[in-house]
Protein backbone atom coordinates (compact mmCIF):
# COMPACT_ATOMS: atom_id res chain seq x y z
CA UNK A 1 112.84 81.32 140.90
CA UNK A 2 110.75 82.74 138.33
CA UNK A 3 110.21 81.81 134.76
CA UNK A 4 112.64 83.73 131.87
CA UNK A 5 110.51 85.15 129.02
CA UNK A 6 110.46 82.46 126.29
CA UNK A 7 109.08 80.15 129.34
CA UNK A 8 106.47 82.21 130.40
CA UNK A 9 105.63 82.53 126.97
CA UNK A 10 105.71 78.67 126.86
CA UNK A 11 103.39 79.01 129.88
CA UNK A 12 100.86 81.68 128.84
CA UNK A 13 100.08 78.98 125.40
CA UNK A 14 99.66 76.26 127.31
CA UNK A 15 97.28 77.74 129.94
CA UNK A 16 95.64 79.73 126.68
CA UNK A 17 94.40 76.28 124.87
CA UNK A 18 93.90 74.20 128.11
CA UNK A 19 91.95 76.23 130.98
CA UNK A 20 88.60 77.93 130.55
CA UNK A 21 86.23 80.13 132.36
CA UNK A 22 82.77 78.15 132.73
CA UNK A 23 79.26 80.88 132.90
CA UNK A 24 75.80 79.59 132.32
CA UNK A 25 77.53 76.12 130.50
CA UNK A 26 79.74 78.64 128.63
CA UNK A 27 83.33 77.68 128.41
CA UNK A 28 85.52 80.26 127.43
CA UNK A 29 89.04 80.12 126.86
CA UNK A 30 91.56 82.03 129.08
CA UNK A 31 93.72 82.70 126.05
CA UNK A 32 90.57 84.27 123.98
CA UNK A 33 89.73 86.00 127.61
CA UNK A 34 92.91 87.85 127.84
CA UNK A 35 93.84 85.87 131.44
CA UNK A 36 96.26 83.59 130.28
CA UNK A 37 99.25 86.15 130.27
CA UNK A 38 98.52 87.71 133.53
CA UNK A 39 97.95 83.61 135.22
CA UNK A 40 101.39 82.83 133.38
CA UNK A 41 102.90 86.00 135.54
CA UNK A 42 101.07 85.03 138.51
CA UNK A 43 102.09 81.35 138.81
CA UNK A 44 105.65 82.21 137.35
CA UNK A 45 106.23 84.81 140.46
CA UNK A 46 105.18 81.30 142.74
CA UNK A 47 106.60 78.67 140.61
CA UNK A 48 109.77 78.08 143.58
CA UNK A 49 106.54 76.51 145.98
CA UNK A 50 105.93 73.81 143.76
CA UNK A 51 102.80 73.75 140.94
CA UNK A 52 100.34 72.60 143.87
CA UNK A 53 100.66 75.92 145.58
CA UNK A 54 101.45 78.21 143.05
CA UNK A 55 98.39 76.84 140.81
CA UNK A 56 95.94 77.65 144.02
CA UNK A 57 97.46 81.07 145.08
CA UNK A 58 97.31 82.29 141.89
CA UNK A 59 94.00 81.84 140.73
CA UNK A 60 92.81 83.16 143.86
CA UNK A 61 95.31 86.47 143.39
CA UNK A 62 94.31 87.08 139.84
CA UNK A 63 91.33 89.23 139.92
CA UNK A 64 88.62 88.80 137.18
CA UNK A 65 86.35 91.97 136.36
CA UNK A 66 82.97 91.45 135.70
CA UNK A 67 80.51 94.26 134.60
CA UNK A 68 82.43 96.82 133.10
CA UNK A 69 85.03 96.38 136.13
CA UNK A 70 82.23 97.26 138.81
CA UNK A 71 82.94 93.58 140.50
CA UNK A 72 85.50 91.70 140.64
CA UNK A 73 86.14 87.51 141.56
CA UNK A 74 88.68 85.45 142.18
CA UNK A 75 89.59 83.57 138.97
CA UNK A 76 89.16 80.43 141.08
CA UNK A 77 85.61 81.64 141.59
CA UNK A 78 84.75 81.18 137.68
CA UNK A 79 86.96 77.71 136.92
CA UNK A 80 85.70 74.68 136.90
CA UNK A 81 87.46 72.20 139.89
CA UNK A 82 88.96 69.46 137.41
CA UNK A 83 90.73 72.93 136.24
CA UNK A 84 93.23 73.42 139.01
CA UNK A 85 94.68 70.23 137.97
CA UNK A 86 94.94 70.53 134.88
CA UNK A 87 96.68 74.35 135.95
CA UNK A 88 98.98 71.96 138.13
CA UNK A 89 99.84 69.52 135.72
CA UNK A 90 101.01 72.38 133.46
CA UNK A 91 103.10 73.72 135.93
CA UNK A 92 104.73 70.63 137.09
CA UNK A 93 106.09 70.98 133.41
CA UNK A 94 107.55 73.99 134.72
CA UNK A 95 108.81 73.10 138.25
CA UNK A 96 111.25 70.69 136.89
């Protein structure tokens, strides 16, 4: 099961407003980062495990570049903890 288009839009706001990327005590905002589309795909294409799973496998399959693309982490690698829940709570939104 994935997610039809005006729920993966649904999807992308909520993750856009909610999640951030935290650097040096920075937060900034998946939505103003660009990432909240392509962690709405990724969680849509896993949505059928449940929002547990598909919250954890897709921030560690969506690939952040850093320095002009020369690197590249894990999203999971630049969220804070607490994040993932919050990512789960929005998907159990989702899952139902």
């Amino acid at each position: 099961m994935s997610l039809d288009a005006a729920e993966l839009r649904d999807l992308s706001a909520a993750i856009s407003d909610r999640l951030f990327l935290q650097v040096a005590g920075w937060h900034l905002y998946l939505g103003d980062a660009g990432l909240a589309e392509p962690l709405a795909i990724e969680c849509s294409a896993r949505i059928d495990q449940g929002a547990a799973i598909a919250a954890r496998q897709s921030l560690e399959a969506l690939q952040v570049p850093l320095g002009g693309g020369s690197t590249k982490l894990p999203l999971a690698r630049l969220i804070p903890a607490v994040q993932l829940r919050d990512l789960e709570e929005i998907l159990e939104e989702h899952c139902r």
